[in-house]
N, C-alpha and C. Protein backbone atom coordinates (compact mmCIF):
# COMPACT_ATOMS: atom_id res chain seq x y z
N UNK A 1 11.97 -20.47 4.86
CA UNK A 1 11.21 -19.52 5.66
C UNK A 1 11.83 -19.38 7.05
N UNK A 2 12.39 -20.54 7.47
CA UNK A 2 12.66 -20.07 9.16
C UNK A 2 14.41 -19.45 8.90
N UNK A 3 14.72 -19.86 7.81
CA UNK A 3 15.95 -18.52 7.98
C UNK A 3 15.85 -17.30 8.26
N UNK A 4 14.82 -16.53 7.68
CA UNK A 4 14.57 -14.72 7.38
C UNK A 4 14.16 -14.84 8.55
N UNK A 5 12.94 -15.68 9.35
CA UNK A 5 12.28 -15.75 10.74
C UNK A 5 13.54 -15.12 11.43
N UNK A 6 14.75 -15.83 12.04
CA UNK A 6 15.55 -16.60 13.14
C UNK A 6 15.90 -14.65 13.14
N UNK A 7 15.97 -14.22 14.10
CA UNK A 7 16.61 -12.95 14.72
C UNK A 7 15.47 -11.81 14.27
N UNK A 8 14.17 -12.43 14.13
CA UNK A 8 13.47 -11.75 13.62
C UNK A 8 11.91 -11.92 14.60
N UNK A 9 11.59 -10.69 15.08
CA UNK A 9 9.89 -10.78 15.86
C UNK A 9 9.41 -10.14 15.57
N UNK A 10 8.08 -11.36 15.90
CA UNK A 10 6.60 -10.67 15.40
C UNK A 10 6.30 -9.29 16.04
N UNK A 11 5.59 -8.51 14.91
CA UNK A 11 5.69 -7.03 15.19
C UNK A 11 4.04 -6.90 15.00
N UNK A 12 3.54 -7.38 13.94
CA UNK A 12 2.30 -7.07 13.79
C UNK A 12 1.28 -8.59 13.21
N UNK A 13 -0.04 -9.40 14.46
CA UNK A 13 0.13 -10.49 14.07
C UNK A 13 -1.35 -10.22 13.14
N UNK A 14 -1.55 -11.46 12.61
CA UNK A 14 -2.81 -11.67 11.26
C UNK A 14 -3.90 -11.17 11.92
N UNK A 15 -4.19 -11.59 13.32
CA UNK A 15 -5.33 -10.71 13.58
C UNK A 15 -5.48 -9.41 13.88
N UNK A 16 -4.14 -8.77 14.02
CA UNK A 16 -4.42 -7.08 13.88
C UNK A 16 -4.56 -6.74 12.58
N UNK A 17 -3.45 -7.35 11.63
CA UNK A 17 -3.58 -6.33 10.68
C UNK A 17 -5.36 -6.66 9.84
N UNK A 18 -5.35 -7.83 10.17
CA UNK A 18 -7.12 -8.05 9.78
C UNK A 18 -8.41 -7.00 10.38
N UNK A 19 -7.90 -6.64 11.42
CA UNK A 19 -8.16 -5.32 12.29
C UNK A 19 -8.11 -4.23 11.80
N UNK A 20 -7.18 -4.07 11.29
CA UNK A 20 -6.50 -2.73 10.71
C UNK A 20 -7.62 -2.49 9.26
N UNK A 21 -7.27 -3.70 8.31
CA UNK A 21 -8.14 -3.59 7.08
C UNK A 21 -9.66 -3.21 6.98
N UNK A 22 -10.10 -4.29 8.07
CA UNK A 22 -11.46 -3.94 8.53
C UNK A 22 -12.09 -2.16 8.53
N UNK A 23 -10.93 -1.89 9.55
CA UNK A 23 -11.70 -0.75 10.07
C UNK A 23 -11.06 0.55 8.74
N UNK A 24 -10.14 0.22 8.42
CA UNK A 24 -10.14 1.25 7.08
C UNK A 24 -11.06 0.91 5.90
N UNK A 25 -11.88 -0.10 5.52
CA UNK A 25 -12.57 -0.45 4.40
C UNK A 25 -13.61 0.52 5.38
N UNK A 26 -13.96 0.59 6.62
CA UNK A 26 -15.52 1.11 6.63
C UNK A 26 -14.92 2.47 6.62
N UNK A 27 -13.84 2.61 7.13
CA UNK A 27 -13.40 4.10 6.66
C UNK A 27 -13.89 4.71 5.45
N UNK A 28 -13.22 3.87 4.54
CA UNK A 28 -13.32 4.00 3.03
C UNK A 28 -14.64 4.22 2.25
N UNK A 29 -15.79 2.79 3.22
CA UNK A 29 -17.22 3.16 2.59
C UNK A 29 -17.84 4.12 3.04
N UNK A 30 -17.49 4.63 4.66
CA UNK A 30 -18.19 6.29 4.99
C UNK A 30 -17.84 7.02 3.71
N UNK A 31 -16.85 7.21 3.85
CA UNK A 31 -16.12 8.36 2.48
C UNK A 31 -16.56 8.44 1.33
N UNK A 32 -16.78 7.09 0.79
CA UNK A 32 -17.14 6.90 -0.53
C UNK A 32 -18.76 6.23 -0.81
N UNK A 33 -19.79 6.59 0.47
CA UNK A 33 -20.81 5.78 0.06
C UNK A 33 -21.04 6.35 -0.89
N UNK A 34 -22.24 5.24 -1.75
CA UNK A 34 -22.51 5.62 -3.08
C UNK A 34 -21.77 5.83 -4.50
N UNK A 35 -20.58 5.90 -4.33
CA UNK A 35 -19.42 5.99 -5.46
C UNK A 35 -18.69 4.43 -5.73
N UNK A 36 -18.22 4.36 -6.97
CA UNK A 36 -17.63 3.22 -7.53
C UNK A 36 -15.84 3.85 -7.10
N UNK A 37 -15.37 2.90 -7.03
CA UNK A 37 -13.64 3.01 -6.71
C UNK A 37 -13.08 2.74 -7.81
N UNK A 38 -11.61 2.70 -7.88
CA UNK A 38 -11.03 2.29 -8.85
C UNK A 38 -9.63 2.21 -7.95
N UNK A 39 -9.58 0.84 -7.18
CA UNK A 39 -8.53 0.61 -6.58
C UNK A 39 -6.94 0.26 -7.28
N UNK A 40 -5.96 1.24 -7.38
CA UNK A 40 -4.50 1.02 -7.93
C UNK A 40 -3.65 0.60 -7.19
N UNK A 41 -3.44 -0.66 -7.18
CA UNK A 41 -2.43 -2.19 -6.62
C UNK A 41 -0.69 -1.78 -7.02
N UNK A 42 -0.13 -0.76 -6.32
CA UNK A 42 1.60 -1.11 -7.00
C UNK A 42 1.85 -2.31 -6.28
N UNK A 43 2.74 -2.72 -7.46
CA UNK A 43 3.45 -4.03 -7.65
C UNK A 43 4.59 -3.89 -6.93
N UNK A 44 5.46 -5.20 -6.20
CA UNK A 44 4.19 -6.68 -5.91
C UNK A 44 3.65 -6.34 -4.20
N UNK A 45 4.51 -6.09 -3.44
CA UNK A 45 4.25 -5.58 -1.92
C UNK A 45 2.33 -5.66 -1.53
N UNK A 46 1.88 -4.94 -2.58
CA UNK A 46 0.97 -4.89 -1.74
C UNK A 46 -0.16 -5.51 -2.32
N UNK A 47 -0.04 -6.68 -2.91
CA UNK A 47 -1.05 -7.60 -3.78
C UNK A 47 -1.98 -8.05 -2.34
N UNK A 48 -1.15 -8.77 -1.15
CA UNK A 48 -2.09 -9.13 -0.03
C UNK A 48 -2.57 -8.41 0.37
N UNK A 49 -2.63 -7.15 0.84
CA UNK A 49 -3.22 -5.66 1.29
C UNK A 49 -4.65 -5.53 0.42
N UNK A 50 -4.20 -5.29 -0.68
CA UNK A 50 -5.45 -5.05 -1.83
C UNK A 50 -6.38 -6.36 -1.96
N UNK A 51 -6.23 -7.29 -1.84
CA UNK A 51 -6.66 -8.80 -1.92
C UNK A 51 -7.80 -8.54 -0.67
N UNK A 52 -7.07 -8.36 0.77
CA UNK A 52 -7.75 -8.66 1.91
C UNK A 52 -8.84 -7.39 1.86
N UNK A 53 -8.19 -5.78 1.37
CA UNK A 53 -9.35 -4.84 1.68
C UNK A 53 -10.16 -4.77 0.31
N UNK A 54 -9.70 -5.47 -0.56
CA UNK A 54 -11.01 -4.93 -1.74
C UNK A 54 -12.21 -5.73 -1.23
N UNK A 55 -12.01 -7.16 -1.06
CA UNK A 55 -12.92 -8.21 -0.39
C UNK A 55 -14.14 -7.47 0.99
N UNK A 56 -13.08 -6.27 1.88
CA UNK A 56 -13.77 -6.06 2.77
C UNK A 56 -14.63 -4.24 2.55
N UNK A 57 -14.47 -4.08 1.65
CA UNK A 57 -15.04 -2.51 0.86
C UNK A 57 -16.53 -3.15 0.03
N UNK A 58 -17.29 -2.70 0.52
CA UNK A 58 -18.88 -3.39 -0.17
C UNK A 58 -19.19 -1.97 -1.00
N UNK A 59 -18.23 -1.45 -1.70
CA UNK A 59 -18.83 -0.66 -3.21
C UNK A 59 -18.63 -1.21 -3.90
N UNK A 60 -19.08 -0.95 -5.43
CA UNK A 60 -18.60 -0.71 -6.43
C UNK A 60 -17.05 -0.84 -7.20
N UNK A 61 -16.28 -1.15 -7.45
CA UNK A 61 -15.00 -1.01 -7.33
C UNK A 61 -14.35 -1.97 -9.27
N UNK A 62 -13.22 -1.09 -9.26
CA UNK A 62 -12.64 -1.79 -10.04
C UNK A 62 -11.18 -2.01 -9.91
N UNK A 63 -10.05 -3.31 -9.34
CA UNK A 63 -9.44 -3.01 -9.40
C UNK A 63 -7.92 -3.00 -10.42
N UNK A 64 -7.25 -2.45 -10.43
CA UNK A 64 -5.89 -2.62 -11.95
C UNK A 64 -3.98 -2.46 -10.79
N UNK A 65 -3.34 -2.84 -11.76
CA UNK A 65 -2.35 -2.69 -11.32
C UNK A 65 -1.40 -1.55 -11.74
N UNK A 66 0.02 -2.09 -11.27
CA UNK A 66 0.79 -0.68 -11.90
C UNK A 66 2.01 -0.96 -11.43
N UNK A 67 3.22 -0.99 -12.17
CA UNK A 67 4.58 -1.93 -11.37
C UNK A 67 5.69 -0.50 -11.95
N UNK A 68 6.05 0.38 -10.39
CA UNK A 68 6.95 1.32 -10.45
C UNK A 68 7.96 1.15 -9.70
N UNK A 69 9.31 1.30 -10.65
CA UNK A 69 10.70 0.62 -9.95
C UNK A 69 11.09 2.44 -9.60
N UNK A 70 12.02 2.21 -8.76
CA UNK A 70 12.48 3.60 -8.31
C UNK A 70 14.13 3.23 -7.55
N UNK A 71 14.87 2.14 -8.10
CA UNK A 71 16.20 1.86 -7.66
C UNK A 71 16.96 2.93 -7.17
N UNK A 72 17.58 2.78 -5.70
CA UNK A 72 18.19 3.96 -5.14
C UNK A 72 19.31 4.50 -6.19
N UNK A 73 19.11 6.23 -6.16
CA UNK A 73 19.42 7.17 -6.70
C UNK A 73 19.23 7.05 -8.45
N UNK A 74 18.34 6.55 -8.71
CA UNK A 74 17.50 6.48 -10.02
C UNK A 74 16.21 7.30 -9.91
N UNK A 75 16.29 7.77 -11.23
CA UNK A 75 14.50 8.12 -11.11
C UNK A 75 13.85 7.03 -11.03
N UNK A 76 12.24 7.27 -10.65
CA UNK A 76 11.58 6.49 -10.47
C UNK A 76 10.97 5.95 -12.57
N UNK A 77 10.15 5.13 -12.91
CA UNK A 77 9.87 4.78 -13.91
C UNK A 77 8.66 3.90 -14.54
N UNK A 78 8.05 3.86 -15.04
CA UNK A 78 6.96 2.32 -14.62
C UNK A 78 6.98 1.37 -16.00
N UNK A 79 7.06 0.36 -15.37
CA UNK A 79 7.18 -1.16 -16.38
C UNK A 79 5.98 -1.23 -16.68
N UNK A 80 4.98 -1.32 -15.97
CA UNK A 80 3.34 -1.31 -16.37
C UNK A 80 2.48 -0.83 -15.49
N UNK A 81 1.92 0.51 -16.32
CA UNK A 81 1.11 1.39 -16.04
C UNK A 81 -0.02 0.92 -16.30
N UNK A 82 -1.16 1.56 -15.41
CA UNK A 82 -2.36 0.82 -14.98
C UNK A 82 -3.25 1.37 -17.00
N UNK A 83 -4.34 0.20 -16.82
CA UNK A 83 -4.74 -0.41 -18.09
C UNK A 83 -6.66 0.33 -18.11
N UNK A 84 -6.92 0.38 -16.79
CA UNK A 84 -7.99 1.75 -16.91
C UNK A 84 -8.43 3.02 -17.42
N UNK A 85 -9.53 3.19 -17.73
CA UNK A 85 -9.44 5.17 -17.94
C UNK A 85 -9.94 5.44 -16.32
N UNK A 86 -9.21 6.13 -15.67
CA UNK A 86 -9.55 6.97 -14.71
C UNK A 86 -10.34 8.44 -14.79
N UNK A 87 -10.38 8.53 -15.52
CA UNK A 87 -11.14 10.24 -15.98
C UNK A 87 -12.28 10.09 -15.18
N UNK A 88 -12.31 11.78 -14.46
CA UNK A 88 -13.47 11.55 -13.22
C UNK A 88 -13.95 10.68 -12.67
N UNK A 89 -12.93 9.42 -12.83
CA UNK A 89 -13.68 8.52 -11.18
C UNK A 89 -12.53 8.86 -10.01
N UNK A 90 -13.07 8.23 -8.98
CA UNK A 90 -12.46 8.29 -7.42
C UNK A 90 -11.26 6.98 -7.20
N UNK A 91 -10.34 7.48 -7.06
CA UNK A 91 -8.90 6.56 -7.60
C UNK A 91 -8.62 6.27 -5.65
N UNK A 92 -8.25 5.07 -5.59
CA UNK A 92 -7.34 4.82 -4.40
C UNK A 92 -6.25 3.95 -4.67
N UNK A 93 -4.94 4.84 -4.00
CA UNK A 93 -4.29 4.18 -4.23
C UNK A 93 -3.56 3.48 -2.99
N UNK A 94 -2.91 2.06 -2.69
CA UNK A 94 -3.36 1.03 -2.02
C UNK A 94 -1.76 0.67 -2.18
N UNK A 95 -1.21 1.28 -0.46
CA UNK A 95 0.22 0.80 -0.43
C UNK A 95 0.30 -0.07 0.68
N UNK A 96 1.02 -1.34 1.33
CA UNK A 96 1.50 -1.73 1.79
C UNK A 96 2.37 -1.23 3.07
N UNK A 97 3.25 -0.01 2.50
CA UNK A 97 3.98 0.81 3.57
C UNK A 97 4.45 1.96 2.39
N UNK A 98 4.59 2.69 3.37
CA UNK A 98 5.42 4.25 2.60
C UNK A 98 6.51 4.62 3.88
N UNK A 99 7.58 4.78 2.93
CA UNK A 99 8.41 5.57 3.93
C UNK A 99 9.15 6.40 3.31
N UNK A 100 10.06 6.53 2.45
CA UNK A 100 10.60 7.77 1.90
C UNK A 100 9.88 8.54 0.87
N UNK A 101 8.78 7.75 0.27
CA UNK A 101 7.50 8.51 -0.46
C UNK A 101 8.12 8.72 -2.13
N UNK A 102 8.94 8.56 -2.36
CA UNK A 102 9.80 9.01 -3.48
C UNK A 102 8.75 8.25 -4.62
N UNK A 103 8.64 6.83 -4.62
CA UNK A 103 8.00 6.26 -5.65
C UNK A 103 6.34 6.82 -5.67
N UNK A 104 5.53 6.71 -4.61
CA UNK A 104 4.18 7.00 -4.35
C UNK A 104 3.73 8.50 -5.28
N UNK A 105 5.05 9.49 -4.64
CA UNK A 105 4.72 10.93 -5.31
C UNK A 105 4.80 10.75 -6.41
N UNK A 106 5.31 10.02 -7.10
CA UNK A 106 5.84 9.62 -8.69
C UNK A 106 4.40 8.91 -9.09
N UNK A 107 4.17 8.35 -8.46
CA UNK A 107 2.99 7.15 -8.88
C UNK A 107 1.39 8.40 -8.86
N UNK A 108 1.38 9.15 -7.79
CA UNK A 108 0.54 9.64 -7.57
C UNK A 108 0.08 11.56 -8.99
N UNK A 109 1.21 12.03 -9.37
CA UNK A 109 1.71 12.58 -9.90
C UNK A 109 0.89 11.75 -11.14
N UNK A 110 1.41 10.92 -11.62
CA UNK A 110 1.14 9.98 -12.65
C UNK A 110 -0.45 9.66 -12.99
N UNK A 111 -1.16 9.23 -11.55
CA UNK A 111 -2.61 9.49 -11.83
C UNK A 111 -3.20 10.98 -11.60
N UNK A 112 -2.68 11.48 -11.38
CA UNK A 112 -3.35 13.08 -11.79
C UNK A 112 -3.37 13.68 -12.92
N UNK A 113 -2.30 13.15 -13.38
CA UNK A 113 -2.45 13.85 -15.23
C UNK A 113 -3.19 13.03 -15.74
N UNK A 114 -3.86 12.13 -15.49
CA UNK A 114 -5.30 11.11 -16.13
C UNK A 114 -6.32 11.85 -15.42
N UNK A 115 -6.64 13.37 -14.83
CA UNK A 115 -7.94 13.86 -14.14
C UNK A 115 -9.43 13.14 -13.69
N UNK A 116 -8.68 12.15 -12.68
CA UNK A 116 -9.48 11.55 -12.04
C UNK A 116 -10.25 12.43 -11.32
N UNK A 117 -11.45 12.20 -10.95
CA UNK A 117 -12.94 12.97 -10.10
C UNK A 117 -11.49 13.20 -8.48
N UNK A 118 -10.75 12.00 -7.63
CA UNK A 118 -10.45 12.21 -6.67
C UNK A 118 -9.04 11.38 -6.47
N UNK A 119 -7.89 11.60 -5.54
CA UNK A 119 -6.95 10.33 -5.48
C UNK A 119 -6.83 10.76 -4.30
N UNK A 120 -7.13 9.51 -3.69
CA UNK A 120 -6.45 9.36 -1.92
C UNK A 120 -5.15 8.22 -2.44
N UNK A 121 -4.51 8.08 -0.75
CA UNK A 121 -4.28 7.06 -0.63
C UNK A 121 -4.20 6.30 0.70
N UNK A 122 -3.76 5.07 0.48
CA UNK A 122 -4.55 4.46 1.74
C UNK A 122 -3.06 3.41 1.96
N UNK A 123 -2.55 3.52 3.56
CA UNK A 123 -1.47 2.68 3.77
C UNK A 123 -1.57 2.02 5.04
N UNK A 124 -1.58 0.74 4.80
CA UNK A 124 -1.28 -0.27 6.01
C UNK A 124 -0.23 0.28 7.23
N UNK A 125 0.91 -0.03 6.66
CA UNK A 125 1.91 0.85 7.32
C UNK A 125 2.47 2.35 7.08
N UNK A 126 2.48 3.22 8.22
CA UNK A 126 3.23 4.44 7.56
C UNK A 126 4.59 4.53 8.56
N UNK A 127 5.66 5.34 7.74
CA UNK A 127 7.09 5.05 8.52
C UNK A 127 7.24 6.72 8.22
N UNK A 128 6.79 7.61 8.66
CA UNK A 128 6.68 9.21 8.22
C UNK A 128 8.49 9.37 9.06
N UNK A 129 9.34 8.60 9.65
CA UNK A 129 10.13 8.96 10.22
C UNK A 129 11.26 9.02 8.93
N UNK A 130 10.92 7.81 7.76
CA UNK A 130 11.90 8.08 6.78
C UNK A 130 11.20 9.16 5.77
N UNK A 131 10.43 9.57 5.48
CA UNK A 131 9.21 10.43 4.57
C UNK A 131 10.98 11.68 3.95
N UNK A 132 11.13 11.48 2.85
CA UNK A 132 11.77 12.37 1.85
C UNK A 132 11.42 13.65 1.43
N UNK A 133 9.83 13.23 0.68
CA UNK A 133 9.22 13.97 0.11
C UNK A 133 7.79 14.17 0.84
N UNK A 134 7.29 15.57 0.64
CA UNK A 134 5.97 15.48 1.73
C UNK A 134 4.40 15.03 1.33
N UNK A 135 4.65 13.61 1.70
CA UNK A 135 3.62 12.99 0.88
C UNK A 135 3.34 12.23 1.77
N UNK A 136 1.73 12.19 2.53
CA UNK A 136 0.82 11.84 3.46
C UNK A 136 -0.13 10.82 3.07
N UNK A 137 -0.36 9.79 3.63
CA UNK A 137 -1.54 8.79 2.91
C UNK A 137 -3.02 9.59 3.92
N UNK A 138 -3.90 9.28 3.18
CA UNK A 138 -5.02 10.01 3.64
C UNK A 138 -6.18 8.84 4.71
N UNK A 139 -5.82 7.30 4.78
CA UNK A 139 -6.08 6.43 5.20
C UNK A 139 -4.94 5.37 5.69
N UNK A 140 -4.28 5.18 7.17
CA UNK A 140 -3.51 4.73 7.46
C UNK A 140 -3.91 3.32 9.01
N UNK A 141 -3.83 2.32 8.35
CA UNK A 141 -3.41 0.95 9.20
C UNK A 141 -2.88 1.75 10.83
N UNK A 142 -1.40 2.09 10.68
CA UNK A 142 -1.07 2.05 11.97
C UNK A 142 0.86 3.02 11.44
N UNK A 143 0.97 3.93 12.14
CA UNK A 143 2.14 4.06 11.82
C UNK A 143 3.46 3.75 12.87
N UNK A 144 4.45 3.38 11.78
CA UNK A 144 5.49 2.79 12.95
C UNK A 144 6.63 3.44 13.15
N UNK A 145 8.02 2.67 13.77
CA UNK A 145 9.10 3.38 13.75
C UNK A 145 9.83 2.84 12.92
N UNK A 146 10.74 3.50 12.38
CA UNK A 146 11.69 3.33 11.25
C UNK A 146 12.89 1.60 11.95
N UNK A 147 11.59 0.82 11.79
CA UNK A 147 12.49 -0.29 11.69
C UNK A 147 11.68 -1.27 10.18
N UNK A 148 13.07 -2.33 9.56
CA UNK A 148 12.92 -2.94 8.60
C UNK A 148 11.61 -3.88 9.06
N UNK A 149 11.01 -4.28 8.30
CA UNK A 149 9.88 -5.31 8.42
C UNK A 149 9.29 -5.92 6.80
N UNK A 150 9.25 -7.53 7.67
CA UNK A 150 9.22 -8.14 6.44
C UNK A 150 7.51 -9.11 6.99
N UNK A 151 6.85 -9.34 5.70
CA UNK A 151 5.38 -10.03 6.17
C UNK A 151 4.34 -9.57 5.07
N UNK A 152 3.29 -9.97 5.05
CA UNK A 152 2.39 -9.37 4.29
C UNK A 152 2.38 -8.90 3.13
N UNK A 153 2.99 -8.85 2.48
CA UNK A 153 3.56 -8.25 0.96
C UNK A 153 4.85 -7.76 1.09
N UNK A 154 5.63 -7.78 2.26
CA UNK A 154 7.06 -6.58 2.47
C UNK A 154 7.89 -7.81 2.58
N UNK A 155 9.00 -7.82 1.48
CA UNK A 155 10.02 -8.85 1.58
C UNK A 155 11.28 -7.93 1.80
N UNK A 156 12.42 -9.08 1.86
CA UNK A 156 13.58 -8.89 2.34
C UNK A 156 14.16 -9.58 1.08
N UNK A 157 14.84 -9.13 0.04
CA UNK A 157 15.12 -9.85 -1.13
C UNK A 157 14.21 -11.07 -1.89
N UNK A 158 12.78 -10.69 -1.78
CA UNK A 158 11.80 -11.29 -2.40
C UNK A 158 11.55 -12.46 -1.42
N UNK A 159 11.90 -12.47 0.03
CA UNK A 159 11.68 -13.52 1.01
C UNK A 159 10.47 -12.64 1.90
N UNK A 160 9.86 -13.64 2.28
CA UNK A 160 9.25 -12.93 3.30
C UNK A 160 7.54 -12.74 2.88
N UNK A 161 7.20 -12.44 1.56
CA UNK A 161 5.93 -11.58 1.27
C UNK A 161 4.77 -12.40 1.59
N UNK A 162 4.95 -14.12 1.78
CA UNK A 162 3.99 -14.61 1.92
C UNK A 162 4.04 -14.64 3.20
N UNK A 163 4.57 -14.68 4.59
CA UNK A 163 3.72 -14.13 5.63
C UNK A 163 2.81 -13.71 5.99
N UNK A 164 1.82 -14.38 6.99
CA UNK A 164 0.51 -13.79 7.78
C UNK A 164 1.03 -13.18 8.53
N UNK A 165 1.77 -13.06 9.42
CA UNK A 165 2.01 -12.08 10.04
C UNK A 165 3.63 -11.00 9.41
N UNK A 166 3.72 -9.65 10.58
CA UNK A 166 4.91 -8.75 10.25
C UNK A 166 5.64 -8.70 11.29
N UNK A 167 6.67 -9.14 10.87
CA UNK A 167 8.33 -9.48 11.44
C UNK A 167 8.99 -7.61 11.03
N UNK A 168 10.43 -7.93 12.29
CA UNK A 168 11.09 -6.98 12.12
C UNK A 168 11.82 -7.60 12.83
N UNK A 169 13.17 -7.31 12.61
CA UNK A 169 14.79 -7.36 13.02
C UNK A 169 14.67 -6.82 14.55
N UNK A 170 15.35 -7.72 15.44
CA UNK A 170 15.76 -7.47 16.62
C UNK A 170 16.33 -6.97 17.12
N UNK A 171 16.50 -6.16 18.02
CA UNK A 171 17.49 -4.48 17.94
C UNK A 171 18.37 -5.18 19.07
């Protein structure tokens, strides 16, 4: 762990982004009082994200996963597609960070042809400075600048994801 650390500062610490979750779950229950969720977890990044806000969302909720690889200049593809029927319920989907959007539109695309009742999505981090494709989360943490960051579900060659807090490279 203190290798990936060393040339690396804290950018965002456990008690903001605990901040952050907070105040988007009541986001989420204005929006959705009275309705059941059906929270969609892509794999693995944002298992702590979904962990900390399903806990803090007091609906109804069910949540499933969904593991979409999108290797640069590959199409995107999915190893395992979520195991729900979505048909007319209210879908969120629950990223970690977005920045070139390439996989999300793919992912999102994907639950629409299952005619869910609604699909938001909802991102801890947004990096709209790398954004590819024009694809907006409808519930956002905090957006940043196009620097690397590792913490919270965001690794650096599978290092990094168990972090409480979010690191980034030292300019």
């Amino acid at each position: 762990m203190g290798q990936v650390r060393e040339g690396m500062i804290p950018s965002i610490t456990k008690v903001e982004i605990d901040e952050m979750v907070s105040e988007l779950a009541r986001e989420i229950e204005r929006d959705y009082e009275g309705k059941e969720l059906v929270i969609i977890c892509p794999l693995k990044g944002s298992i702590p994200f979904v962990a900390d806000l399903s806990r803090k969302i007091k609906l109804p909720q069910l949540v499933d996963f969904v593991y979409v690889t999108s290797p640069k200049g590959e199409s995107c593809r999915i190893i395992k597609d979520i195991s729900v029927d979505i048909l007319d319920k209210h879908v969120l989907i629950v990223e970690e960070i977005i920045d070139a959007g390439r996989t999300l539109s793919f992912l999102k695309s994907r639950i629409l042809a299952s005619h869910p009742a609604s699909v938001k999505i909802v991102a801890l981090l947004d990096k709209p400075a790398l954004r590819e494709l024009p694809i907006h989360p409808d519930y956002v943490g905090r957006s940043i600048e196009d620097r690397f960051v590792i913490g919270y579900g965001m690794d650096s060659e599978e290092v990094g994801r168990n972090y409480s807090d979010i690191y980034n490279f030292a300019q």
